[in-house]
C-alpha atoms as a PDB file:
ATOM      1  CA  UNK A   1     -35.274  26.117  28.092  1.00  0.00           C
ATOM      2  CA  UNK A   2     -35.059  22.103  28.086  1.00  0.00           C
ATOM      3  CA  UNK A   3     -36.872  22.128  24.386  1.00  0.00           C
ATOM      4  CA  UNK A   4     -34.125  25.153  23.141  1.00  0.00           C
ATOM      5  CA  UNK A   5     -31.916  22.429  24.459  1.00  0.00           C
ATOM      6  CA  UNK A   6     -33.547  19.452  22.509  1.00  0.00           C
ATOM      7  CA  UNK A   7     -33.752  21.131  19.770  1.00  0.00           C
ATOM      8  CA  UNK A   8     -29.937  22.298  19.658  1.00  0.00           C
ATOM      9  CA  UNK A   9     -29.183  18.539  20.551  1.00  0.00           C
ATOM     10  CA  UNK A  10     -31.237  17.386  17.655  1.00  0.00           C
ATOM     11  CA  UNK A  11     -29.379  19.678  15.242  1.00  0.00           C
ATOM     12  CA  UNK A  12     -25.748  18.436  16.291  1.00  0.00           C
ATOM     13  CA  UNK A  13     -27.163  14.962  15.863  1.00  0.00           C
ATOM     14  CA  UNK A  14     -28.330  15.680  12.144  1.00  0.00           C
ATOM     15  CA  UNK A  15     -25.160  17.767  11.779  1.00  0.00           C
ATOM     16  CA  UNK A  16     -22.461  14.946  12.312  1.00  0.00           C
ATOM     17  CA  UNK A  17     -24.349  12.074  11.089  1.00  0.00           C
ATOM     18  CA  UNK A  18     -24.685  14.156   7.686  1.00  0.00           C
ATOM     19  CA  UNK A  19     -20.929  15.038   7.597  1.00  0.00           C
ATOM     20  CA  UNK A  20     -19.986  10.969   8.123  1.00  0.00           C
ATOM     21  CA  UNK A  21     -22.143   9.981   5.174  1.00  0.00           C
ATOM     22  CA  UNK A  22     -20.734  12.227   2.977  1.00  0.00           C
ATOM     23  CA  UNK A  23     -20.244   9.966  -0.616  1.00  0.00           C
ATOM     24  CA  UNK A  24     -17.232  11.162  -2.763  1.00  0.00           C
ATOM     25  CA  UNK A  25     -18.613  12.518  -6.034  1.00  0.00           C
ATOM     26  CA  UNK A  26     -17.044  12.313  -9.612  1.00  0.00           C
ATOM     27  CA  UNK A  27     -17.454  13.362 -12.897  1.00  0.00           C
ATOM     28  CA  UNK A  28     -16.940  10.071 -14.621  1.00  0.00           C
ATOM     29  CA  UNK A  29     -17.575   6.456 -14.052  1.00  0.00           C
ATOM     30  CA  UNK A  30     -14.244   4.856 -13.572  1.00  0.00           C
ATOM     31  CA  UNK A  31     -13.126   1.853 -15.320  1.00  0.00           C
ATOM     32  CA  UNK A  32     -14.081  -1.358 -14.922  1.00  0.00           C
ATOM     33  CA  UNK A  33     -11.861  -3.001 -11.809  1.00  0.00           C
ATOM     34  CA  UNK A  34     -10.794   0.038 -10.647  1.00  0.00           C
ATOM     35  CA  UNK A  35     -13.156  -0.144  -7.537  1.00  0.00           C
ATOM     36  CA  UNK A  36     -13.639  -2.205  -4.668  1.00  0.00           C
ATOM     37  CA  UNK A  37     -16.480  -4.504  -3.648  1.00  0.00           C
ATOM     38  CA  UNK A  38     -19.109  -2.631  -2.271  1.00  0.00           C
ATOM     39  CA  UNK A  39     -17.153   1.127  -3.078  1.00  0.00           C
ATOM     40  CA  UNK A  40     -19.945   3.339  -3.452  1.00  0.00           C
ATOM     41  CA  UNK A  41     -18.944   6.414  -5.507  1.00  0.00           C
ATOM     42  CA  UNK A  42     -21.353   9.044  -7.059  1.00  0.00           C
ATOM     43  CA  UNK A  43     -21.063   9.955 -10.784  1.00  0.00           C
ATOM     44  CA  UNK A  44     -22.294  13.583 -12.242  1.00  0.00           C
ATOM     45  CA  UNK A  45     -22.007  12.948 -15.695  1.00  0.00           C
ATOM     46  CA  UNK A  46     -25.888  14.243 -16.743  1.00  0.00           C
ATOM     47  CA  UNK A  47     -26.539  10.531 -17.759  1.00  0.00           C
ATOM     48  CA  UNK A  48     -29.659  10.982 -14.482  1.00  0.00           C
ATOM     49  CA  UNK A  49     -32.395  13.453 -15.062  1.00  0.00           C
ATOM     50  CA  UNK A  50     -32.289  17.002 -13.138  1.00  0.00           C
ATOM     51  CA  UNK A  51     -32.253  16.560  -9.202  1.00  0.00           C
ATOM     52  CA  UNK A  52     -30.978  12.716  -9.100  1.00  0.00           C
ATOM     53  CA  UNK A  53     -27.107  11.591  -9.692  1.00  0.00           C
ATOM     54  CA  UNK A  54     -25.715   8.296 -10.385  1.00  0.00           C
ATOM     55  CA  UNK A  55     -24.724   5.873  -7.587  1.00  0.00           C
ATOM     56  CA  UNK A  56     -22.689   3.336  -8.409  1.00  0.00           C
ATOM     57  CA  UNK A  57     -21.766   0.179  -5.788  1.00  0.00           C
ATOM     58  CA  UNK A  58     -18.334  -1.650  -6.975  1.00  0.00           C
ATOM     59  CA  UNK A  59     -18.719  -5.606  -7.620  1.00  0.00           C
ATOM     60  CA  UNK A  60     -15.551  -7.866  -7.797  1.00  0.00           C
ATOM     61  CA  UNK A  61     -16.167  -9.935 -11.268  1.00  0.00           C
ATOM     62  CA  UNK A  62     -14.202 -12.482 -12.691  1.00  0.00           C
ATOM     63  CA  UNK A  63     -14.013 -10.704 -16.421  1.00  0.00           C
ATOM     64  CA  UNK A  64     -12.179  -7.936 -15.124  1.00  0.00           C
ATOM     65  CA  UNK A  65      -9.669  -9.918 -12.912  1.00  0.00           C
ATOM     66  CA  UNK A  66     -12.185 -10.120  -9.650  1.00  0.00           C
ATOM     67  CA  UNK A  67     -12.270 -13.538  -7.943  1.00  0.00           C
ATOM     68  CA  UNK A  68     -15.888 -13.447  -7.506  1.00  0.00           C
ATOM     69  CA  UNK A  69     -19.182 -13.272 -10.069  1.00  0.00           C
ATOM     70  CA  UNK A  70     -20.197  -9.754  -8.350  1.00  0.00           C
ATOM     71  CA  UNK A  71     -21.326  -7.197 -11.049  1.00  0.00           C
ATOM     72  CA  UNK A  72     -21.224  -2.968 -10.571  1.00  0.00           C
ATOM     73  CA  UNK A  73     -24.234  -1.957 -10.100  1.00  0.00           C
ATOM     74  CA  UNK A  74     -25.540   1.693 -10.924  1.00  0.00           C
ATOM     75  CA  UNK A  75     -29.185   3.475 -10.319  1.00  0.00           C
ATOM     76  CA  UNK A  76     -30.135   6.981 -10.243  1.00  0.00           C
ATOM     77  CA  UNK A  77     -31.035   8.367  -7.090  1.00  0.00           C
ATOM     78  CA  UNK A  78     -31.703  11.997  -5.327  1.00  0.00           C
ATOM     79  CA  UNK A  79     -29.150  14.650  -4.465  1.00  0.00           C
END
């Protein structure tokens, strides 16, 4: 009985830590300045090869009317 109840503990762990690290997902990258710093948003637009989609971090850069030198970043990574 005290693993059954390990185990079901475990699960509910796994369960609610998944559910608060849930990333929003879009179809295409949005404009440059429309994010915040450090916004993390991931983009299914096919540009990744099959299994991986794009994750893209928001910067805050001066060229698109930021106040700091802090590019987007983007890189590929599993689903």
């Amino acid at each position: 009985m005290p693993k059954r109840m390990s185990f079901i503990a475990g699960f509910l762990v796994v369960a609610v830590n998944s559910s608060v690290f849930a990333q929003t997902v879009v179809k295409e990258e949005p404009p440059m300045g429309a994010m915040q710093e450090g916004e993390v948003l991931l983009v299914d637009d096919g540009s990744c090869p099959p299994g991986k989609i794009k994750r893209v971090v928001g910067g805050n850069h001066v060229k698109v009317g930021g106040t700091k030198h802090i590019v987007r970043t983007s890189s590929c990574v599993r689903k």
